[in-house]
PDB file of N, CA and C in Angstrom:
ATOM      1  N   UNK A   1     -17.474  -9.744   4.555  1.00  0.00           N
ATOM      2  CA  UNK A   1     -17.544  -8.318   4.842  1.00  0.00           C
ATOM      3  C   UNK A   1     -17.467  -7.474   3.576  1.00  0.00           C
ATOM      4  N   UNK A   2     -16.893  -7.714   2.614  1.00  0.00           N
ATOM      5  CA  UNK A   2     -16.873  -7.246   1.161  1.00  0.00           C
ATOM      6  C   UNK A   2     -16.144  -6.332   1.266  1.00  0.00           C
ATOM      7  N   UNK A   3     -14.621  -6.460   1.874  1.00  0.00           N
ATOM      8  CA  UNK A   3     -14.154  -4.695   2.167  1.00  0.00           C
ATOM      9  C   UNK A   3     -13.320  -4.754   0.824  1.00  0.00           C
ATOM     10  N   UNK A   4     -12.967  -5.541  -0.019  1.00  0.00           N
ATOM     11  CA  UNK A   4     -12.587  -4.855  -1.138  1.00  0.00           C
ATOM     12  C   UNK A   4     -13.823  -4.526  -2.174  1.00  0.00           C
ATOM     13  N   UNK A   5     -15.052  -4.001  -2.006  1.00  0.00           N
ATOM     14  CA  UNK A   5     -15.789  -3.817  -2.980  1.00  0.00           C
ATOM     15  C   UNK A   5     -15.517  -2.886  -3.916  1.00  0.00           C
ATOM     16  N   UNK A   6     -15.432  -1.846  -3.191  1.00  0.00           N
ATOM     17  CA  UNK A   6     -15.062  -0.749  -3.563  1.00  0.00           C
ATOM     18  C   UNK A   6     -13.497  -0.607  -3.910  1.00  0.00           C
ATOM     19  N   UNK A   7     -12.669  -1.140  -3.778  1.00  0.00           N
ATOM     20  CA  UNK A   7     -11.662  -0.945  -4.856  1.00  0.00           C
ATOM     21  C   UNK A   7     -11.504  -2.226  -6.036  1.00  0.00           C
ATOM     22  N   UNK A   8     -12.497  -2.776  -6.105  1.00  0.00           N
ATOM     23  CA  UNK A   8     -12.616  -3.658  -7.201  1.00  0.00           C
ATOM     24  C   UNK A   8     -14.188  -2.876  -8.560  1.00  0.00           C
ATOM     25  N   UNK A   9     -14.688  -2.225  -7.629  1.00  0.00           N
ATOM     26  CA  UNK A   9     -16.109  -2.185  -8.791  1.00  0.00           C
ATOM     27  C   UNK A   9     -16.067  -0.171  -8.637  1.00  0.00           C
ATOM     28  N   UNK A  10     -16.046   0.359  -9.442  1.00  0.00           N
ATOM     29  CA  UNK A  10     -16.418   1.946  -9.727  1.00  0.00           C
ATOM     30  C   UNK A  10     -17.591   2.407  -8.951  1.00  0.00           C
ATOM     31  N   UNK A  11     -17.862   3.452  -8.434  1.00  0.00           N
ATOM     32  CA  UNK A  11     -18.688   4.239  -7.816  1.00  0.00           C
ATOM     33  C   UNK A  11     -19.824   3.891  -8.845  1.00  0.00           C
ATOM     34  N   UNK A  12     -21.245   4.102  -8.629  1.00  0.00           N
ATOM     35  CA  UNK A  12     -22.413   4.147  -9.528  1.00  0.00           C
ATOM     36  C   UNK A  12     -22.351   5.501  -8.912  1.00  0.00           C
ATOM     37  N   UNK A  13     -24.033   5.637 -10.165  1.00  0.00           N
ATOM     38  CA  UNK A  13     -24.304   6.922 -10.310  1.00  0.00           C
ATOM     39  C   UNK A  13     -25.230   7.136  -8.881  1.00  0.00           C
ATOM     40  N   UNK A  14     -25.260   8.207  -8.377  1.00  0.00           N
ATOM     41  CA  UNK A  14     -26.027   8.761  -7.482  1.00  0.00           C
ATOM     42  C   UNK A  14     -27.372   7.928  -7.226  1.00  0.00           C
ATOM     43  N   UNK A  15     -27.653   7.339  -6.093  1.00  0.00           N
ATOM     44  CA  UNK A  15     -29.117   7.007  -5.936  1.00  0.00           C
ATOM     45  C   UNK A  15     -30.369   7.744  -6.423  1.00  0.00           C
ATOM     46  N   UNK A  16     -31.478   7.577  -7.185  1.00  0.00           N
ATOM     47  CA  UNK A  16     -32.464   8.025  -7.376  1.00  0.00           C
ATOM     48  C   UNK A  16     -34.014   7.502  -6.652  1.00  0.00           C
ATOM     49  N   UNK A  17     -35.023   8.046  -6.671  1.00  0.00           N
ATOM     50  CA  UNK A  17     -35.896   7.693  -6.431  1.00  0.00           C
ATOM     51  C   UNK A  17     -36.679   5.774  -7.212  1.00  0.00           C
ATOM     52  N   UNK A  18     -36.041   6.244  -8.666  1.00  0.00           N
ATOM     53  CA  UNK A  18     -36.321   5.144  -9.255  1.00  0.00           C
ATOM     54  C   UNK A  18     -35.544   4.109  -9.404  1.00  0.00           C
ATOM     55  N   UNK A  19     -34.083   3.964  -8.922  1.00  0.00           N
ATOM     56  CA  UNK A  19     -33.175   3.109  -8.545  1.00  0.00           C
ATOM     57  C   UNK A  19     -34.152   1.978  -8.062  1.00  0.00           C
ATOM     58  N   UNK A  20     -33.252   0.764  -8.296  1.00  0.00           N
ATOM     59  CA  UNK A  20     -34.045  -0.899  -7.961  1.00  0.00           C
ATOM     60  C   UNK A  20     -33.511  -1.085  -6.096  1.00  0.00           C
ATOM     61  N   UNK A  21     -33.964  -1.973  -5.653  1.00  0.00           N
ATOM     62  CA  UNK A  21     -33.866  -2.105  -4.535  1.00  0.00           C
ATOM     63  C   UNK A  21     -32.135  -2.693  -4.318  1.00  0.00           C
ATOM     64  N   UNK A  22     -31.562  -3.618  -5.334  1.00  0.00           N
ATOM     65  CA  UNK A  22     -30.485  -4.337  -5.446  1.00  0.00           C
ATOM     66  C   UNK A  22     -29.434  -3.168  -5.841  1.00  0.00           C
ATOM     67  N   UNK A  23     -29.554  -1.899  -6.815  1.00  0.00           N
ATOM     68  CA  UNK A  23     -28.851  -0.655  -6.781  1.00  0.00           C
ATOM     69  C   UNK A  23     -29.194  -0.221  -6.003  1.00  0.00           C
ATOM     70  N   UNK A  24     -29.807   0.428  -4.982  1.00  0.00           N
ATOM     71  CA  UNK A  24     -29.702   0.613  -3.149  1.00  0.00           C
ATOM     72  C   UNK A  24     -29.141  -0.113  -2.419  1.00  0.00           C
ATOM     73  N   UNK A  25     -29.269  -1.394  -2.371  1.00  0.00           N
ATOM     74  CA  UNK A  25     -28.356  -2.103  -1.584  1.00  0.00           C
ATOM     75  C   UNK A  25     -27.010  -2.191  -1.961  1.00  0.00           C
ATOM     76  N   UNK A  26     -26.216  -2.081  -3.339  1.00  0.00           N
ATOM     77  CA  UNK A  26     -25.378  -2.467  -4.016  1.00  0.00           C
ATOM     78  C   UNK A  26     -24.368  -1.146  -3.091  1.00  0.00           C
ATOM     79  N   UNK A  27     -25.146  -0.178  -3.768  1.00  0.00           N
ATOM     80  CA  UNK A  27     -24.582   1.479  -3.215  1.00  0.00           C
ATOM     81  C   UNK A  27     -24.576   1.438  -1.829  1.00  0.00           C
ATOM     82  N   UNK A  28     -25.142   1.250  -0.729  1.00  0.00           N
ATOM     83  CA  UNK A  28     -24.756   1.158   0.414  1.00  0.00           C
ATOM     84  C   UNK A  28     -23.703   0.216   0.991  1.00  0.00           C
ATOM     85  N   UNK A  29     -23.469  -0.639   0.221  1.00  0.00           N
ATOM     86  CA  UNK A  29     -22.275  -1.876   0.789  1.00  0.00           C
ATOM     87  C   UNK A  29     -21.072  -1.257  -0.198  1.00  0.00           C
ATOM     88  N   UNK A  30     -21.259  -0.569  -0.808  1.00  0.00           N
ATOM     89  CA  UNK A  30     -20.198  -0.012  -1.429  1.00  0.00           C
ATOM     90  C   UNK A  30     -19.728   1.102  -0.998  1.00  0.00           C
ATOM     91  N   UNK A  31     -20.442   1.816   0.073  1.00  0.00           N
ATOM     92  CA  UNK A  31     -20.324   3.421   1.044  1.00  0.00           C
ATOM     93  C   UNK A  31     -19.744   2.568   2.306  1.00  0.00           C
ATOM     94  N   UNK A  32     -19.887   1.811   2.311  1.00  0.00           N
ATOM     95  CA  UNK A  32     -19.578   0.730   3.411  1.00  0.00           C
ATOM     96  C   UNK A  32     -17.961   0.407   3.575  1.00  0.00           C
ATOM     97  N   UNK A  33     -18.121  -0.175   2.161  1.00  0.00           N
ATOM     98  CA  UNK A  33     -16.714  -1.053   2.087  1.00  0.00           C
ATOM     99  C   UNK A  33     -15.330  -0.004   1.683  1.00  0.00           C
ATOM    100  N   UNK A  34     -16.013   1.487   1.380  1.00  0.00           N
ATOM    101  CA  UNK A  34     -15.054   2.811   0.616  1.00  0.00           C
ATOM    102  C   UNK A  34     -14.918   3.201   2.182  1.00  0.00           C
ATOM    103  N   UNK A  35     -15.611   3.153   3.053  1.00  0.00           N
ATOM    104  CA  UNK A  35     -15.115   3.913   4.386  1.00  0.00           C
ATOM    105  C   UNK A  35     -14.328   3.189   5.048  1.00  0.00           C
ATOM    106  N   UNK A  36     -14.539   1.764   5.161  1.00  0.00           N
ATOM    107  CA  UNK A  36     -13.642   0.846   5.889  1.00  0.00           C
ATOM    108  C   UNK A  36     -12.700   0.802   5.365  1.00  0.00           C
ATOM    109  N   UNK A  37     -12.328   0.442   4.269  1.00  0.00           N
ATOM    110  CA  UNK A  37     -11.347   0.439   3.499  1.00  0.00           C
ATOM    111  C   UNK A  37     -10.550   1.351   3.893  1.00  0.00           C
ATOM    112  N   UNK A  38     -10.531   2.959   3.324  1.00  0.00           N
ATOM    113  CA  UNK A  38     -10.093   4.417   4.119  1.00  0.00           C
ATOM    114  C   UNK A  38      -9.163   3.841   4.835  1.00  0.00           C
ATOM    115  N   UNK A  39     -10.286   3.366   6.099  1.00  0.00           N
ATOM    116  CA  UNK A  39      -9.857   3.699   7.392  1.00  0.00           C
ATOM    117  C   UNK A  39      -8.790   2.575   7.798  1.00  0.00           C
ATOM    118  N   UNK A  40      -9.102   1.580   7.532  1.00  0.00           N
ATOM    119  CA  UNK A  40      -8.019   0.518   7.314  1.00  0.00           C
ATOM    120  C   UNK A  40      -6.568   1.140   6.879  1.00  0.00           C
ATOM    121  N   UNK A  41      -6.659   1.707   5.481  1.00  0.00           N
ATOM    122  CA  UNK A  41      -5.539   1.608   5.012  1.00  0.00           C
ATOM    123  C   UNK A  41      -5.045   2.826   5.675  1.00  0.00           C
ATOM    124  N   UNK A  42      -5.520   4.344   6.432  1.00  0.00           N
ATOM    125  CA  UNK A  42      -4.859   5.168   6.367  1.00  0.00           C
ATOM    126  C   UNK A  42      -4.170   4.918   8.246  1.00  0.00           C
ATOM    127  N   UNK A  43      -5.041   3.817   8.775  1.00  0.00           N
ATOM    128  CA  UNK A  43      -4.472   3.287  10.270  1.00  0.00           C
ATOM    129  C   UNK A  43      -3.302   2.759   9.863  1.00  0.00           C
ATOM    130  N   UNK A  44      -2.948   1.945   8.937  1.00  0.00           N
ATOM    131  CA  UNK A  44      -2.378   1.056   8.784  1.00  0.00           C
ATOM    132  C   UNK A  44      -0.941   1.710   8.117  1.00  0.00           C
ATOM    133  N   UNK A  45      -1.027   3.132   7.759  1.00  0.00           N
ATOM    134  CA  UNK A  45       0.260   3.555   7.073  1.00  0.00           C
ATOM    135  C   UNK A  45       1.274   4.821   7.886  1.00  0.00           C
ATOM    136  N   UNK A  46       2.169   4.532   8.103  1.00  0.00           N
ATOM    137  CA  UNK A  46       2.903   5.433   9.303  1.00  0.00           C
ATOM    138  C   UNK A  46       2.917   6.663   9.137  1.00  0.00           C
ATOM    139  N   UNK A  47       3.310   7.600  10.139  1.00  0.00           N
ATOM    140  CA  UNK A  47       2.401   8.936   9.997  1.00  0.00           C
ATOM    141  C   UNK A  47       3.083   9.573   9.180  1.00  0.00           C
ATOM    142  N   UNK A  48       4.649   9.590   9.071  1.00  0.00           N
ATOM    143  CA  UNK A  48       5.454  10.515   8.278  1.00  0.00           C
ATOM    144  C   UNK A  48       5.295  10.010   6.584  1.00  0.00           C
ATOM    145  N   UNK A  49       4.619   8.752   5.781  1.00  0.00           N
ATOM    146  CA  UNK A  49       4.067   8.412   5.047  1.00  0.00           C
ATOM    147  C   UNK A  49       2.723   9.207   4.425  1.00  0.00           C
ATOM    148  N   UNK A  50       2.059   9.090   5.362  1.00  0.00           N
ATOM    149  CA  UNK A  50       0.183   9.706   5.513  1.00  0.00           C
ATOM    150  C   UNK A  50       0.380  10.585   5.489  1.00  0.00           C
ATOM    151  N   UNK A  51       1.203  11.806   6.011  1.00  0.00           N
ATOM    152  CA  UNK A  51       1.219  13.108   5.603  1.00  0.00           C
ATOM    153  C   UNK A  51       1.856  13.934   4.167  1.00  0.00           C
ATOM    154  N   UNK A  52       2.501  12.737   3.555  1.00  0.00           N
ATOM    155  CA  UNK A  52       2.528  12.716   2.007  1.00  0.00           C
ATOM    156  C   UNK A  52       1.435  12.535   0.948  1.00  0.00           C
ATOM    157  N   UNK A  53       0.474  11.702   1.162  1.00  0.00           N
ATOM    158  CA  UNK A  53      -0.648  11.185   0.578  1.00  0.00           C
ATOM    159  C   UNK A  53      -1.699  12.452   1.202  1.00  0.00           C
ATOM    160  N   UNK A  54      -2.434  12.948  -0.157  1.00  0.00           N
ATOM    161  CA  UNK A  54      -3.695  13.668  -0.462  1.00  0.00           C
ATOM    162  C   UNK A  54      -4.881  13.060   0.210  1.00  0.00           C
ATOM    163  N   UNK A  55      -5.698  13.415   0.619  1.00  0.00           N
ATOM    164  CA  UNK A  55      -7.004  13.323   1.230  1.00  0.00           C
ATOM    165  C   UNK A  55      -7.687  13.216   0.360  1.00  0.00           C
ATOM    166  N   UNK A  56      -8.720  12.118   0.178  1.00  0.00           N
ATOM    167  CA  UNK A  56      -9.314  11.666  -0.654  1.00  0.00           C
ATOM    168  C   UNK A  56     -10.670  10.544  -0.488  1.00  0.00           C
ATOM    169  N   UNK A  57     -11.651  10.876  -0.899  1.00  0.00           N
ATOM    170  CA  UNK A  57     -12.747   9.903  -0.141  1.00  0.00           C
ATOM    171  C   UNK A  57     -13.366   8.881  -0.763  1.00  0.00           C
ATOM    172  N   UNK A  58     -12.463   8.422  -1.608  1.00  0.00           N
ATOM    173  CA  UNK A  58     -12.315   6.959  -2.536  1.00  0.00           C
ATOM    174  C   UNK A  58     -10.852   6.511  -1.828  1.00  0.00           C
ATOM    175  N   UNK A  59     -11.404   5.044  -1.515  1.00  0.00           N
ATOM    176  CA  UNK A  59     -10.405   4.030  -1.270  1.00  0.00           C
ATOM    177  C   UNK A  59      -9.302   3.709  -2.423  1.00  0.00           C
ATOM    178  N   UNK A  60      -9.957   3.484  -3.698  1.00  0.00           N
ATOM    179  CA  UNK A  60      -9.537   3.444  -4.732  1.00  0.00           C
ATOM    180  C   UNK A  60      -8.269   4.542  -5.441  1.00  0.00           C
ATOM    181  N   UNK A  61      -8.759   5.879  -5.526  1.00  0.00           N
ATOM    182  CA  UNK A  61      -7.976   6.948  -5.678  1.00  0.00           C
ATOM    183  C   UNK A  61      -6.859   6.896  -4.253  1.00  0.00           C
ATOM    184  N   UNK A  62      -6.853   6.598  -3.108  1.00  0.00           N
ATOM    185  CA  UNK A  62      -6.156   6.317  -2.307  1.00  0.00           C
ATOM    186  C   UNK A  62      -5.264   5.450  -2.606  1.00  0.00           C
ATOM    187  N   UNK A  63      -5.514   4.789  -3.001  1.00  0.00           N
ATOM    188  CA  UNK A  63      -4.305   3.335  -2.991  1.00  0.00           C
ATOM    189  C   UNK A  63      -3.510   3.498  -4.149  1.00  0.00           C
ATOM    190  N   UNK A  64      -4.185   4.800  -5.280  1.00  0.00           N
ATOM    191  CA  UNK A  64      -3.704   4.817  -6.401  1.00  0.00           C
ATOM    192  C   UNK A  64      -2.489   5.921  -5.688  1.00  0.00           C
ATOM    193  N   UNK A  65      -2.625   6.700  -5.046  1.00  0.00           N
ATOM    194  CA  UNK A  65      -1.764   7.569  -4.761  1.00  0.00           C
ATOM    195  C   UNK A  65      -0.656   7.233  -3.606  1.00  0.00           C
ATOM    196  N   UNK A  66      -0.992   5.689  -2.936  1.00  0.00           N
ATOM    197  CA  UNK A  66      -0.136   5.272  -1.984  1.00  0.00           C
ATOM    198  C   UNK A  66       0.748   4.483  -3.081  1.00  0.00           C
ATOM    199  N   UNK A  67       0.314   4.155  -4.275  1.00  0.00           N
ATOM    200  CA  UNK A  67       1.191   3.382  -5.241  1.00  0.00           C
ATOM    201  C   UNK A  67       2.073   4.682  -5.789  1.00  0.00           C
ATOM    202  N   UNK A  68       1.568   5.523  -6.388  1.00  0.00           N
ATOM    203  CA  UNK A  68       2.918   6.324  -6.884  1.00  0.00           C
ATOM    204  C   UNK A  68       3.964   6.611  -5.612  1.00  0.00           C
ATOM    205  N   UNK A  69       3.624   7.269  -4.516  1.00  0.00           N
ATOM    206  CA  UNK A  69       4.783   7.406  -3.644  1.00  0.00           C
ATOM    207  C   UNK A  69       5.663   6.326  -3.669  1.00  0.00           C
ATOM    208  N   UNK A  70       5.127   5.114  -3.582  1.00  0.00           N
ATOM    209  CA  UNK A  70       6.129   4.216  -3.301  1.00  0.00           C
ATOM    210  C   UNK A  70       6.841   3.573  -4.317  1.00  0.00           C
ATOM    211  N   UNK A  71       6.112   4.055  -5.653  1.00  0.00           N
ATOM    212  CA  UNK A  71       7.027   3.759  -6.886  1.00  0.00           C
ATOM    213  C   UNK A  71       8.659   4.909  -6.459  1.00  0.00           C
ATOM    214  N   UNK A  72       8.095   5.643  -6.544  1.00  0.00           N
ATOM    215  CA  UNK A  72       9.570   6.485  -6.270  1.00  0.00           C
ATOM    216  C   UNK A  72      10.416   5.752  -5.112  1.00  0.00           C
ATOM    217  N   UNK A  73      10.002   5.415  -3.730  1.00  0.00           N
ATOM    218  CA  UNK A  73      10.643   5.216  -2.716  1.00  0.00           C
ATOM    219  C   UNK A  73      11.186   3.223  -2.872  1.00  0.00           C
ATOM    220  N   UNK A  74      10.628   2.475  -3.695  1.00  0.00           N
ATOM    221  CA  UNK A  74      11.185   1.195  -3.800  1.00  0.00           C
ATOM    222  C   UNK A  74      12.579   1.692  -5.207  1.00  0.00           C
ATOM    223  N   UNK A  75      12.294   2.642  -5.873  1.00  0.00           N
ATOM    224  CA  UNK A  75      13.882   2.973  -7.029  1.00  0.00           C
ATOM    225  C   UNK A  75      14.743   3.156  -5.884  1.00  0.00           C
ATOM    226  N   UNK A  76      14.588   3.623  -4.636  1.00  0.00           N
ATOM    227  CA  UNK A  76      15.363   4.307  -3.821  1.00  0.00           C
ATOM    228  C   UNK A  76      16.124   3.351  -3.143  1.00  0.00           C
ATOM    229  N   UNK A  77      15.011   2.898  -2.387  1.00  0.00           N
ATOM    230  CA  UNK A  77      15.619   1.772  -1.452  1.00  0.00           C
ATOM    231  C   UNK A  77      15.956   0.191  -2.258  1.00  0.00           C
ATOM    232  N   UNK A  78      15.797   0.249  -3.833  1.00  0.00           N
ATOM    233  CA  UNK A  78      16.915  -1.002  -4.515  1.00  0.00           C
ATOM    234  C   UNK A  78      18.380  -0.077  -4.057  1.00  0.00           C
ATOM    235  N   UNK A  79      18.517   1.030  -5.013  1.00  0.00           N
ATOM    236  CA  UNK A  79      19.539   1.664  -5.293  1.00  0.00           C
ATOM    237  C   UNK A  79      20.388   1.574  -3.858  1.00  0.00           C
ATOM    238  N   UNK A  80      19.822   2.225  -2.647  1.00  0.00           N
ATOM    239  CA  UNK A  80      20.108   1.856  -1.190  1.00  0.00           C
ATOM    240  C   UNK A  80      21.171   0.105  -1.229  1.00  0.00           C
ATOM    241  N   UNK A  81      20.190  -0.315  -1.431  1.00  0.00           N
ATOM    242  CA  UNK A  81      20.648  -2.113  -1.169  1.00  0.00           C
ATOM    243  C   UNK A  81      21.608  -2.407  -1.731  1.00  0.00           C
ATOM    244  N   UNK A  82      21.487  -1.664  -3.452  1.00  0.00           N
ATOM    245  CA  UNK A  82      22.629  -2.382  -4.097  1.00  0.00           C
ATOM    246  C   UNK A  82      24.065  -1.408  -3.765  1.00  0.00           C
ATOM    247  N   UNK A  83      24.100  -0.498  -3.465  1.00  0.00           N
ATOM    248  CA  UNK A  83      25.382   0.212  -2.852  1.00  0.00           C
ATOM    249  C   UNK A  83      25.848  -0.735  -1.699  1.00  0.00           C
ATOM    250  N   UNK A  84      24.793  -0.839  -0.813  1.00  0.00           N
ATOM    251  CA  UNK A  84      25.436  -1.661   0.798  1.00  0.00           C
ATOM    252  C   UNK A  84      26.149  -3.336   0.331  1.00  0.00           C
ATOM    253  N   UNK A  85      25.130  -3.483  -0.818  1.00  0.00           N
ATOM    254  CA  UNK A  85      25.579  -4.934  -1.217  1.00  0.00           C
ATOM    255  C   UNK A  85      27.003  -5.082  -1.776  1.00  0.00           C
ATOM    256  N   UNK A  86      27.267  -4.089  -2.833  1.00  0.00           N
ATOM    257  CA  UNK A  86      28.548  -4.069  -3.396  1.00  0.00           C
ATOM    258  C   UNK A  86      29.867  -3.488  -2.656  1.00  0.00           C
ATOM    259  N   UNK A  87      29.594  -2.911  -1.417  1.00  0.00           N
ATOM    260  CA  UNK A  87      30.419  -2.131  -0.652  1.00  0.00           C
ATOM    261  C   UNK A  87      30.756  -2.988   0.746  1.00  0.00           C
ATOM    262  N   UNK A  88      29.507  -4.381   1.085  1.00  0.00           N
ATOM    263  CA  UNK A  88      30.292  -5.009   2.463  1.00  0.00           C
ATOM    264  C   UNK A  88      31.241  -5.443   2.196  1.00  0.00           C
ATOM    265  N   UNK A  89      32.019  -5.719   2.775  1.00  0.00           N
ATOM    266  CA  UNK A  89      33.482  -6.426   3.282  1.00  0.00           C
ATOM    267  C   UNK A  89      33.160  -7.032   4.475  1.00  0.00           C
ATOM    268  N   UNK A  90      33.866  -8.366   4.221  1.00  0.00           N
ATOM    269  CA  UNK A  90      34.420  -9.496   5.519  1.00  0.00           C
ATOM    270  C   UNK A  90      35.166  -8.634   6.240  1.00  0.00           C
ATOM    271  N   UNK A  91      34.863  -7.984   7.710  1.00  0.00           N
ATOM    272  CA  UNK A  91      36.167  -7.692   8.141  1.00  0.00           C
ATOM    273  C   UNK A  91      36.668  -8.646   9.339  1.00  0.00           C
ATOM    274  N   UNK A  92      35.609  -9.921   9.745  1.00  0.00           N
ATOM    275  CA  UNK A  92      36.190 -10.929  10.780  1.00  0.00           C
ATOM    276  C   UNK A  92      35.446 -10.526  12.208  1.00  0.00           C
ATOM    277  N   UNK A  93      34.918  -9.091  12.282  1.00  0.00           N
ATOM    278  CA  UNK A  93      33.904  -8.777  13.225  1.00  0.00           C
ATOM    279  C   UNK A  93      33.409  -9.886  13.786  1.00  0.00           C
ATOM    280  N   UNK A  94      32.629 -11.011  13.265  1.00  0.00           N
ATOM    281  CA  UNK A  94      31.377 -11.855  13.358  1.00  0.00           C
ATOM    282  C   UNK A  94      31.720 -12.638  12.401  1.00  0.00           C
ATOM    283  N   UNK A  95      31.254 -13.609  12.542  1.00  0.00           N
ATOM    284  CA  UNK A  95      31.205 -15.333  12.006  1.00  0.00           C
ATOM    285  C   UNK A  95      30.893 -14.802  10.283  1.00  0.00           C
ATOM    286  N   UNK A  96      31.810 -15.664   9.555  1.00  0.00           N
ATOM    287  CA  UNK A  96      31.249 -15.769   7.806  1.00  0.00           C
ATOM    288  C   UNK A  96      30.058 -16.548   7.927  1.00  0.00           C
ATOM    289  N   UNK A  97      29.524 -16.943   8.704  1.00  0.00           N
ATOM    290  CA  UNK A  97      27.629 -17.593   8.793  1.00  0.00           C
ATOM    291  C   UNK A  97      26.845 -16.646   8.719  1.00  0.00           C
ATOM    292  N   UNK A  98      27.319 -15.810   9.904  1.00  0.00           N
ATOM    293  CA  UNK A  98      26.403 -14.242   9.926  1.00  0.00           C
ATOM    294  C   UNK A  98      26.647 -13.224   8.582  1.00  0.00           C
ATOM    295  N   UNK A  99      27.628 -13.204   8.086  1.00  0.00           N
ATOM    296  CA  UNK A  99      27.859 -12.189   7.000  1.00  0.00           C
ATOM    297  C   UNK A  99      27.169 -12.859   6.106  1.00  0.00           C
ATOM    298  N   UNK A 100      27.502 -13.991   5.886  1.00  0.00           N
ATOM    299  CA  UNK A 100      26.289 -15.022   4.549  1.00  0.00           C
ATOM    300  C   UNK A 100      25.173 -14.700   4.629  1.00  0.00           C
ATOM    301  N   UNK A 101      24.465 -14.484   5.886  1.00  0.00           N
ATOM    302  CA  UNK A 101      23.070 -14.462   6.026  1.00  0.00           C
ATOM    303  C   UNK A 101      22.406 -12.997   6.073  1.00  0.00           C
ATOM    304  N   UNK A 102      23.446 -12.312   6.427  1.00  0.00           N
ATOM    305  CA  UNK A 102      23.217 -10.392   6.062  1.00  0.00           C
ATOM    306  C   UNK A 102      23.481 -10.387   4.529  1.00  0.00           C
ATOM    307  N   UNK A 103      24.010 -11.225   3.661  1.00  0.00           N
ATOM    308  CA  UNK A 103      24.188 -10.628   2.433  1.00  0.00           C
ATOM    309  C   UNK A 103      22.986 -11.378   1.740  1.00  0.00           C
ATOM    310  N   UNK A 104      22.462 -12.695   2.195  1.00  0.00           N
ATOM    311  CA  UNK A 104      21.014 -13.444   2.176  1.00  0.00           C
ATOM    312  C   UNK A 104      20.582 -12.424   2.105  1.00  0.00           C
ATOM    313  N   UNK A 105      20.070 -11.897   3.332  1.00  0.00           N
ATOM    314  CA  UNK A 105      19.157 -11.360   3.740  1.00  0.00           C
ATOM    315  C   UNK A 105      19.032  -9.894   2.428  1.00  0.00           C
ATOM    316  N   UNK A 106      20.113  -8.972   2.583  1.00  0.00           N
ATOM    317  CA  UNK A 106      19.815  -7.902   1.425  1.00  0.00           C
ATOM    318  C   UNK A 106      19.445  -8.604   0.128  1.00  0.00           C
ATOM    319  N   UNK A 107      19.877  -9.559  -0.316  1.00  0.00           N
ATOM    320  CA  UNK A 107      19.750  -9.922  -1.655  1.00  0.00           C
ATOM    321  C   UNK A 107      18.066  -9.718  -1.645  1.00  0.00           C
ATOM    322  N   UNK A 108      17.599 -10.739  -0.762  1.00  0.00           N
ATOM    323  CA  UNK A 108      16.152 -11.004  -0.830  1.00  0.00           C
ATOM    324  C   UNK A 108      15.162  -9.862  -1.047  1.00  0.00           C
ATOM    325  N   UNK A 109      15.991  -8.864   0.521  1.00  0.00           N
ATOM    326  CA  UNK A 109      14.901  -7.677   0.061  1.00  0.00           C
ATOM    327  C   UNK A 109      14.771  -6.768  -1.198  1.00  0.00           C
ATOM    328  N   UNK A 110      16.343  -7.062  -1.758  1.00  0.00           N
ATOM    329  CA  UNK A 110      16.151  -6.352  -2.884  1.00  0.00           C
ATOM    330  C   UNK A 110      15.461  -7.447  -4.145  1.00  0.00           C
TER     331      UNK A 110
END
């Protein structure tokens, strides 16, 4: 399906009359793979997310701008982890198996 075309290869220049048949075809699977793409990624990202991210009709410039948001929001949610991490306590609630495996478990995600 080639849906990463377009965020692997740059836009060409505008179709012309004298364009080759293989730059016509190239440019249409690439209008192809920039819309699917879109649409993929902007289904795929939750709404209170998507209404942070700019409108934009490159896949490419998209993903570049779904990467800065989340540069900010992964500093956040380490910082998050490592507070909860340094702050549990055993209090006997639940099995030391289960607390092992909640403190597993944060380590990993962080």
């Amino acid at each position: 399906m080639e849906l990463d075309l377009a965020l692997l290869n740059d836009k060409f220049a505008a179709i012309t009359d004298s364009s080759s048949e293989d730059e016509k075809s190239f440019h249409k699977a690439w209008e192809r793979s920039n819309r699917l793409s879109l649409m993929f990624m902007r289904i795929s990202i939750a709404k209170n997310i998507k209404s942070t991210i700019p409108q934009t009709e490159s896949a490419r410039e998209y993903l570049k701008f779904v990467e800065e948001r989340f540069r900010s929001a992964d500093k956040s949610l380490a910082s998050t982890l490592m507070v909860e991490l340094t702050t549990m306590k055993f209090d006997g609630s639940r099995s030391m198996q289960n607390y092992i495996i909640e403190i597993t478990n944060i380590t990993v995600r962080l």
